[in-house]
C-alpha atoms as a PDB file:
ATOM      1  CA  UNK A   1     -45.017 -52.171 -12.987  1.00  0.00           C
ATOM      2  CA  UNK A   2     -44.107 -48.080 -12.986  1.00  0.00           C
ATOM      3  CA  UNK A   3     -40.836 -48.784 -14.487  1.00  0.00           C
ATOM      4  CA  UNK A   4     -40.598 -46.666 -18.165  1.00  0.00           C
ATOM      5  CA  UNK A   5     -39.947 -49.010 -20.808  1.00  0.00           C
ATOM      6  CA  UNK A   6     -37.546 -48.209 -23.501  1.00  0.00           C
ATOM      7  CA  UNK A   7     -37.050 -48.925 -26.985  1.00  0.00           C
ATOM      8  CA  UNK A   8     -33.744 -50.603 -26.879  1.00  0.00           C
ATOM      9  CA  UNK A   9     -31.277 -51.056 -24.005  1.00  0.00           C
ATOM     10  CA  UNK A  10     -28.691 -49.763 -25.552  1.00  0.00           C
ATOM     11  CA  UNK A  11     -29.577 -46.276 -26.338  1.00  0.00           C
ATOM     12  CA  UNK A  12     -28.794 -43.530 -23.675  1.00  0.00           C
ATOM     13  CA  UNK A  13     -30.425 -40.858 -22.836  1.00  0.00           C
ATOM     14  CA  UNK A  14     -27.929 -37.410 -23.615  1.00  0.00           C
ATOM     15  CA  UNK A  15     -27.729 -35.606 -20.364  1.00  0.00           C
ATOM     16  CA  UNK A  16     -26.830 -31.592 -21.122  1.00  0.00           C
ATOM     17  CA  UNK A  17     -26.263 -30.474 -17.935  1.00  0.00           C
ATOM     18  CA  UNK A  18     -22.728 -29.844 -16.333  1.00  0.00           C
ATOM     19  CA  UNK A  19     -21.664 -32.225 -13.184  1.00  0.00           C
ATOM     20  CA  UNK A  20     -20.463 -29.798 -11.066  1.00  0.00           C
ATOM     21  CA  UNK A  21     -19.876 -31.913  -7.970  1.00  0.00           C
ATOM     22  CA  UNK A  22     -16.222 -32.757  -8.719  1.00  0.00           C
ATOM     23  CA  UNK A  23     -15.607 -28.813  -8.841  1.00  0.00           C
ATOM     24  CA  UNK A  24     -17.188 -28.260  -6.019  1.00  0.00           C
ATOM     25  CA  UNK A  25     -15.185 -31.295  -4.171  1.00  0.00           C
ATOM     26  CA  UNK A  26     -11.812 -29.468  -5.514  1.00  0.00           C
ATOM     27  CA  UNK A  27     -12.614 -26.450  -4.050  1.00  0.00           C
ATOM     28  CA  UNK A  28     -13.646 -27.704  -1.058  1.00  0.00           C
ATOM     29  CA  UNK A  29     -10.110 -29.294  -0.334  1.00  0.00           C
ATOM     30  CA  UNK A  30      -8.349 -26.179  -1.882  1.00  0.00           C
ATOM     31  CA  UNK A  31     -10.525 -24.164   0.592  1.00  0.00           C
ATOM     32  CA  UNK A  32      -8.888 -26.413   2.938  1.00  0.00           C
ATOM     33  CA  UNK A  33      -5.384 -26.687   2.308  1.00  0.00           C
ATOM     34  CA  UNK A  34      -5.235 -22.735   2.138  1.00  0.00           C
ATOM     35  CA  UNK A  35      -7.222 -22.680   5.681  1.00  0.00           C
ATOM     36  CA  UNK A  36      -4.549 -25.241   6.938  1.00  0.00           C
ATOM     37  CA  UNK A  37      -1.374 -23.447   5.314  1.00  0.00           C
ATOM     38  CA  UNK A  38      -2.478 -19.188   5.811  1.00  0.00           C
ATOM     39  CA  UNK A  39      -1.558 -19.333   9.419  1.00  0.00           C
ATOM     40  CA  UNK A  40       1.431 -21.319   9.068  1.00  0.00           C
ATOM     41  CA  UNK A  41       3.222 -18.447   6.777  1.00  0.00           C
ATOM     42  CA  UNK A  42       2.408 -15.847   8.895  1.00  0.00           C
ATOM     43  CA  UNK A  43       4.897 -14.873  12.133  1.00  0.00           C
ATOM     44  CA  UNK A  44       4.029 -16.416  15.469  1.00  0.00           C
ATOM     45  CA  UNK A  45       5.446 -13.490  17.613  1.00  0.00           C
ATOM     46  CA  UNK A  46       2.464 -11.630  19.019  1.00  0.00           C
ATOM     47  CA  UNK A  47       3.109  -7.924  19.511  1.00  0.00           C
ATOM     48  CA  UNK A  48       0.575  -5.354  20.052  1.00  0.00           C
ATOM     49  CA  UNK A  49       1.195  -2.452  18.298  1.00  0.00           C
ATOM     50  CA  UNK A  50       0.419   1.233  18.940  1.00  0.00           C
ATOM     51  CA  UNK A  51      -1.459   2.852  16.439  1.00  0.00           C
ATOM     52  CA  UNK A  52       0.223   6.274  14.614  1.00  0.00           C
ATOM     53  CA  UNK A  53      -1.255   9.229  12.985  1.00  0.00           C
ATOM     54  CA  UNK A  54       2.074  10.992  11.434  1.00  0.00           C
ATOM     55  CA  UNK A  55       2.217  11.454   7.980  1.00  0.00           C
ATOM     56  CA  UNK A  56       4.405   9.200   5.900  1.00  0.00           C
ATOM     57  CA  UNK A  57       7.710  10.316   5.203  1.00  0.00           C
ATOM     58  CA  UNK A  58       8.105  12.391   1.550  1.00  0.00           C
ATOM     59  CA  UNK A  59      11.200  10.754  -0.553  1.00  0.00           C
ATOM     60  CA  UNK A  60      13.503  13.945  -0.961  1.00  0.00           C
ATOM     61  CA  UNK A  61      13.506  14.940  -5.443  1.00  0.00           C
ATOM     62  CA  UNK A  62      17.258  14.203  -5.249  1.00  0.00           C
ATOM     63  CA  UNK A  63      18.411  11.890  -2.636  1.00  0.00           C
ATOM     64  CA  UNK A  64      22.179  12.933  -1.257  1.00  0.00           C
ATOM     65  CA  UNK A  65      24.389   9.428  -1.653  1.00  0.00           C
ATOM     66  CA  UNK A  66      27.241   8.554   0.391  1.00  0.00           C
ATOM     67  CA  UNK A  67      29.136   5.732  -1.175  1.00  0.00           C
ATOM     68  CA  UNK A  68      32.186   4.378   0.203  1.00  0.00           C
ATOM     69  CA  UNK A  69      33.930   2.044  -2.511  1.00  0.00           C
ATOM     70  CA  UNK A  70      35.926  -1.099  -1.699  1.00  0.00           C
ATOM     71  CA  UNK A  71      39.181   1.090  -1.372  1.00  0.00           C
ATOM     72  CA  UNK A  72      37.584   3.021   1.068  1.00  0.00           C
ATOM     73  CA  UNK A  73      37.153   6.611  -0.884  1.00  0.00           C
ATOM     74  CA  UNK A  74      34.251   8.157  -0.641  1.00  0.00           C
ATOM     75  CA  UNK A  75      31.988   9.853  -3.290  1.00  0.00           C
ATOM     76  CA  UNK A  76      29.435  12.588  -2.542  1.00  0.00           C
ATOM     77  CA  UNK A  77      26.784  11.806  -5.504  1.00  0.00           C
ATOM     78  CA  UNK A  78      29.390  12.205  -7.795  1.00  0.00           C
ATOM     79  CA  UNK A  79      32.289  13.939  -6.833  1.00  0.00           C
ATOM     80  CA  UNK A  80      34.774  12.241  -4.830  1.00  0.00           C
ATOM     81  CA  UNK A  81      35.384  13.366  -1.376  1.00  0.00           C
ATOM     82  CA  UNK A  82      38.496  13.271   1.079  1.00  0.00           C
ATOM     83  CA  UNK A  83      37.468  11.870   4.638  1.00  0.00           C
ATOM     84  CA  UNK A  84      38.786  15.074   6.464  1.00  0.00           C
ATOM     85  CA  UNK A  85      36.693  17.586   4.099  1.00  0.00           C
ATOM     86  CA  UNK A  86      33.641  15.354   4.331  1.00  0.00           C
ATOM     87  CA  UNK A  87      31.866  17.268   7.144  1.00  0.00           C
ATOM     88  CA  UNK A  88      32.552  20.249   5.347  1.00  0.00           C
ATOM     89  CA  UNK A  89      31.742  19.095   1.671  1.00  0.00           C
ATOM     90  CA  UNK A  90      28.218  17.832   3.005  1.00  0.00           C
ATOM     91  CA  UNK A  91      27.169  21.361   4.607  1.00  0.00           C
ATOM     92  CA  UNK A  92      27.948  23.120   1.694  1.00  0.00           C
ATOM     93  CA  UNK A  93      25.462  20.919  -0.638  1.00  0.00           C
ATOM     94  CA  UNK A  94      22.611  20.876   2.405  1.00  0.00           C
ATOM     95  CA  UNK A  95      22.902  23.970   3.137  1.00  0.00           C
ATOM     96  CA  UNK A  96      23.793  23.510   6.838  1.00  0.00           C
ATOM     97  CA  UNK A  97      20.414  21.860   6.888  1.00  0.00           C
ATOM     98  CA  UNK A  98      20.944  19.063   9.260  1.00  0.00           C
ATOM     99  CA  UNK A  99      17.944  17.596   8.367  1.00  0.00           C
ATOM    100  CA  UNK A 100      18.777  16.289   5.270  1.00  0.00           C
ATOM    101  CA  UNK A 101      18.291  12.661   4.847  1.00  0.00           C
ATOM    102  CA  UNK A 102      22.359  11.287   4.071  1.00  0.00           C
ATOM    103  CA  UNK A 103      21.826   7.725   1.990  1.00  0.00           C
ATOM    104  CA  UNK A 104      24.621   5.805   2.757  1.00  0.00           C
ATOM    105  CA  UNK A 105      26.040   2.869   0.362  1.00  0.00           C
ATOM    106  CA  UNK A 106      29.034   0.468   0.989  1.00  0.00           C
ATOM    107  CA  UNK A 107      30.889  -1.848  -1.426  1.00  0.00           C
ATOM    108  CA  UNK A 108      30.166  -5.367   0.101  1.00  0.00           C
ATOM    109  CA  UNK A 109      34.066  -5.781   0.845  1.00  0.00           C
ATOM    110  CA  UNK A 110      34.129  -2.763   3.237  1.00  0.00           C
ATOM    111  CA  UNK A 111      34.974  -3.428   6.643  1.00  0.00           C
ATOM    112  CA  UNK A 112      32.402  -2.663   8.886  1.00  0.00           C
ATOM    113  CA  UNK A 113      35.157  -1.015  11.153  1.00  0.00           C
ATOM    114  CA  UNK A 114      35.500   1.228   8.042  1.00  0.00           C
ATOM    115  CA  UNK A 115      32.135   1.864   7.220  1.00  0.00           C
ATOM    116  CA  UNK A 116      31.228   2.978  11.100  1.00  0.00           C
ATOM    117  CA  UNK A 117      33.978   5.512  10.760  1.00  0.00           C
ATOM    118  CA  UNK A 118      32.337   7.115   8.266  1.00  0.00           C
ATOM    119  CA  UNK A 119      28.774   6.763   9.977  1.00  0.00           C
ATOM    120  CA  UNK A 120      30.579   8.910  13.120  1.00  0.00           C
ATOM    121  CA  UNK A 121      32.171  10.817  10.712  1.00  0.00           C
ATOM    122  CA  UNK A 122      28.365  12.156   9.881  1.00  0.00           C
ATOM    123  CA  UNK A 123      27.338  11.869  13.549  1.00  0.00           C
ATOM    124  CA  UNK A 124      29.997  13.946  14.365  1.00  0.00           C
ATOM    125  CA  UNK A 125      29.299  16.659  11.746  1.00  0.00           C
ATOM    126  CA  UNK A 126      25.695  16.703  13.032  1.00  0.00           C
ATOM    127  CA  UNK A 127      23.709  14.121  10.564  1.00  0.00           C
ATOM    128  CA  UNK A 128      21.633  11.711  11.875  1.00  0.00           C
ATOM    129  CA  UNK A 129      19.200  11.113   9.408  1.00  0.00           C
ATOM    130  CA  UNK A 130      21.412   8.593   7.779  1.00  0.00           C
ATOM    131  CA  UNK A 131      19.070   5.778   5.981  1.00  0.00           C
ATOM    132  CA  UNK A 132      21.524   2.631   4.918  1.00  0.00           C
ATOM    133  CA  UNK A 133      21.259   1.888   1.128  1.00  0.00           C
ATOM    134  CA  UNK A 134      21.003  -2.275   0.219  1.00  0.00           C
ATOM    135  CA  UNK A 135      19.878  -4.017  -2.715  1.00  0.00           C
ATOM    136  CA  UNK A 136      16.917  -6.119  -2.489  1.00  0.00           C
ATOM    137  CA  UNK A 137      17.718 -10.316  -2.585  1.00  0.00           C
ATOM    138  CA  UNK A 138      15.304 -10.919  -5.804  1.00  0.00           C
ATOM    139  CA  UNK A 139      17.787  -7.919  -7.274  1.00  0.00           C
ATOM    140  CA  UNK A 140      20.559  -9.645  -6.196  1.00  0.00           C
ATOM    141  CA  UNK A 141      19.768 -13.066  -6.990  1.00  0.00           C
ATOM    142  CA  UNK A 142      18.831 -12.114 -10.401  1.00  0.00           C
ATOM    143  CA  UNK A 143      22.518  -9.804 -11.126  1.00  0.00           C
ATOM    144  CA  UNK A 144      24.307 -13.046  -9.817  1.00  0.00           C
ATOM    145  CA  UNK A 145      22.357 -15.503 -12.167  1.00  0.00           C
ATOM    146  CA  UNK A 146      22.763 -12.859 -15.022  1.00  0.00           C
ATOM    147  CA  UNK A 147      18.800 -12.044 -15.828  1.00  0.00           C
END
């Protein structure tokens, strides 16, 4: 016969090399699942957007904030601010530069009625670079669980 013969049948030849074939079968069906679930977290609205070659915007050294408090006053940076001398109090620390980028911040229990007056107060004195100031949910979510 061409069979090998061996000593005993119950020794076992030590095999040294690494079956890889099981790795390869996981990453096969984690190549898979991640074909399968990539398109399903993307957005299904198709736009077609123009391309742009402006120049990103530069964040100003010291942003001007806005904040309007839950009892409605208003704070320039700082310094608190009546809602007559507002238009005033803001062209005196731009400069007159209408330009400037206003950051404007709310207390969550203002009213939006409220918080619109104070947008067309700004409107009104010529700003309308006003960028609306929010915290981010993972922020949020983390203050409220106390992390």
């Amino acid at each position: 016969m061409a069979g090998g013969i061996r000593e005993s049948a119950d020794d076992l030849a030590e095999n040294a090399e690494i079956n890889v074939t099981p790795f390869i079968d996981v990453m096969l069906v984690l190549l898979i699942i991640f074909m399968v679930a990539a398109p399903l977290s993307t957005v299904d609205v198709a736009v077609d957007l123009p391309g742009s070659t402006a120049q990103p915007a530069e964040r100003p050294d010291e942003p001007l904030y806005l904040t309007v408090q839950a009892d409605l006053s208003l704070h320039l940076g700082d310094a608190a601010v009546a809602h007559d001398a507002l238009a005033a109090t803001v062209d005196r620390i731009t400069g007159g530069n209408r330009d400037t980028r206003i950051f404007l911040r709310a207390d969550k229990s203002v009213d939006y009625g409220a918080f619109m007056e104070v947008m067309n107060l700004l409107r009104g004195a010529g700003y309308l670079k006003i960028a609306l100031v929010g915290l981010e949910q993972l922020a949020q979510a983390a203050e409220e669980t106390g992390e």
